[in-house]
C-alpha atoms as a PDB file:
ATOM      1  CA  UNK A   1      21.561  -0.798 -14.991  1.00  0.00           C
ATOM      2  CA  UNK A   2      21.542  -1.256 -18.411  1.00  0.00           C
ATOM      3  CA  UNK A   3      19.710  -4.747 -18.102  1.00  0.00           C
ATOM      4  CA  UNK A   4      16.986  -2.893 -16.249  1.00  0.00           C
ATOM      5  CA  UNK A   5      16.848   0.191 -18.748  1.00  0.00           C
ATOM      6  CA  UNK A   6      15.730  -2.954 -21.371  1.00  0.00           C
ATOM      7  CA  UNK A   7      13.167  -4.766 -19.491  1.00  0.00           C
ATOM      8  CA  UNK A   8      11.817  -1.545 -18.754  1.00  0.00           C
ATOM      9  CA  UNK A   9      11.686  -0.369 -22.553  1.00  0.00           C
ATOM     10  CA  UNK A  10      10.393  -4.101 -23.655  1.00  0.00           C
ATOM     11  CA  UNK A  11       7.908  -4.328 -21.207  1.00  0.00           C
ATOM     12  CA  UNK A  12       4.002  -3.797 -21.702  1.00  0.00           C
ATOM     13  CA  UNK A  13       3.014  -2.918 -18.128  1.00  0.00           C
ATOM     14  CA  UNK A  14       4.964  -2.446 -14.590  1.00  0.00           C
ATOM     15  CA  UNK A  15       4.684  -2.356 -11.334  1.00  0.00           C
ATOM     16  CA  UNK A  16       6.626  -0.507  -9.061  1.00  0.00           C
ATOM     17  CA  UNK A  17       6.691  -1.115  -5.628  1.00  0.00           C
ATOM     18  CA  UNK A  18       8.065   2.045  -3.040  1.00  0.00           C
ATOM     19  CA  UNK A  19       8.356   2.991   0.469  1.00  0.00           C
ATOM     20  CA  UNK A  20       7.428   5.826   3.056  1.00  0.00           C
ATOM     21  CA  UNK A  21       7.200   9.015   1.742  1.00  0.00           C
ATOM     22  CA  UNK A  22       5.786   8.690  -1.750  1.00  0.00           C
ATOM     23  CA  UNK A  23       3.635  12.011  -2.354  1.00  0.00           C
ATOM     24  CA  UNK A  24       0.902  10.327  -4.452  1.00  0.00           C
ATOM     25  CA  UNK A  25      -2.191  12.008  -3.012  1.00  0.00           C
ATOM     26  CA  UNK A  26      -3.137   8.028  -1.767  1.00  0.00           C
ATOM     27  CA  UNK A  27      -4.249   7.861   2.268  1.00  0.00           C
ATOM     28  CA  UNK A  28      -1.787   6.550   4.413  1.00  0.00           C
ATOM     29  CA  UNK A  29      -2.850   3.584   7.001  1.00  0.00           C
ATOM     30  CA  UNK A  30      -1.077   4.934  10.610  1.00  0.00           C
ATOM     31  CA  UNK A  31      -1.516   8.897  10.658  1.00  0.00           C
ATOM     32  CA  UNK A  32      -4.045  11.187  12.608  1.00  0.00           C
ATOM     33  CA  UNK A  33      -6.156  10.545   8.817  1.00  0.00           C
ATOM     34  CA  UNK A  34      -5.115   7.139   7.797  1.00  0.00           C
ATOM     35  CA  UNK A  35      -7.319   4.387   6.930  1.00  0.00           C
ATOM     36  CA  UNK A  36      -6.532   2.353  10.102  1.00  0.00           C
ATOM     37  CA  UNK A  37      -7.240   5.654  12.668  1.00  0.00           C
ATOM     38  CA  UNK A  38      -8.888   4.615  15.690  1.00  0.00           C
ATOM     39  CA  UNK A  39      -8.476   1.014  15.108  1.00  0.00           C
ATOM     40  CA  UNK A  40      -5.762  -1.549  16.614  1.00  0.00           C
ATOM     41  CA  UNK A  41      -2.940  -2.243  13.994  1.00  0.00           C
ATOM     42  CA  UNK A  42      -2.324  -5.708  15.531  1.00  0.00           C
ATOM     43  CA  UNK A  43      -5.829  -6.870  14.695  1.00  0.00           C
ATOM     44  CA  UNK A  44      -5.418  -5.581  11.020  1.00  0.00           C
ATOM     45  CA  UNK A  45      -2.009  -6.306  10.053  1.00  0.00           C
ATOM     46  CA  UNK A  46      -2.450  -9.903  10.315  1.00  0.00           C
ATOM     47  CA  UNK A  47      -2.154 -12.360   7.142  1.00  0.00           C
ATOM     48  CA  UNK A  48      -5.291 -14.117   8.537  1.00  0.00           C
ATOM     49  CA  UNK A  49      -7.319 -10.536   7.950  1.00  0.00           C
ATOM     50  CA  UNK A  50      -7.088 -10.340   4.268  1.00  0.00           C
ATOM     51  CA  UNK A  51     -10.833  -8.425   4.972  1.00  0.00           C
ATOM     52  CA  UNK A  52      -9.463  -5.720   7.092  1.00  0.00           C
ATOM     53  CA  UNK A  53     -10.317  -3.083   4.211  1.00  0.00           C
ATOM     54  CA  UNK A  54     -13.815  -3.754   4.245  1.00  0.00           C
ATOM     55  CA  UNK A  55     -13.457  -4.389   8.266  1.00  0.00           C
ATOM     56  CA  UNK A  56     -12.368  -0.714   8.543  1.00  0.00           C
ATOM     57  CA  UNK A  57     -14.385   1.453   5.495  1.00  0.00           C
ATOM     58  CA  UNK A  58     -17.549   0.100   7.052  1.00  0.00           C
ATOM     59  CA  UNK A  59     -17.352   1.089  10.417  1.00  0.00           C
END
């Protein structure tokens, strides 16, 4: 812990990376208001679909 405490204080920027559940006001992708609503989850969440933002805002 104390290792971490150090890079933290001697670094210039960070990124933190978190799960399910973060309250950040951000949309989610799979709820009734997510960004993927009403489209298939299979067809997006594939490495091959690195579009799939623009694929879903413009429709």
């Amino acid at each position: 812990m104390k290792q971490l405490v150090e890079w933290i204080k001697e670094s210039a920027c960070m990124v933190v990376f978190t799960g399910a559940g973060m309250s950040s006001g951000l949309p989610n992708f799979r709820s009734q208001t997510g960004l993927w609503r009403g489209q298939d989850p299979m067809r997006l969440a594939n490495p091959r679909r690195a579009d799939w933002y623009g694929a879903v805002t413009s429709s």
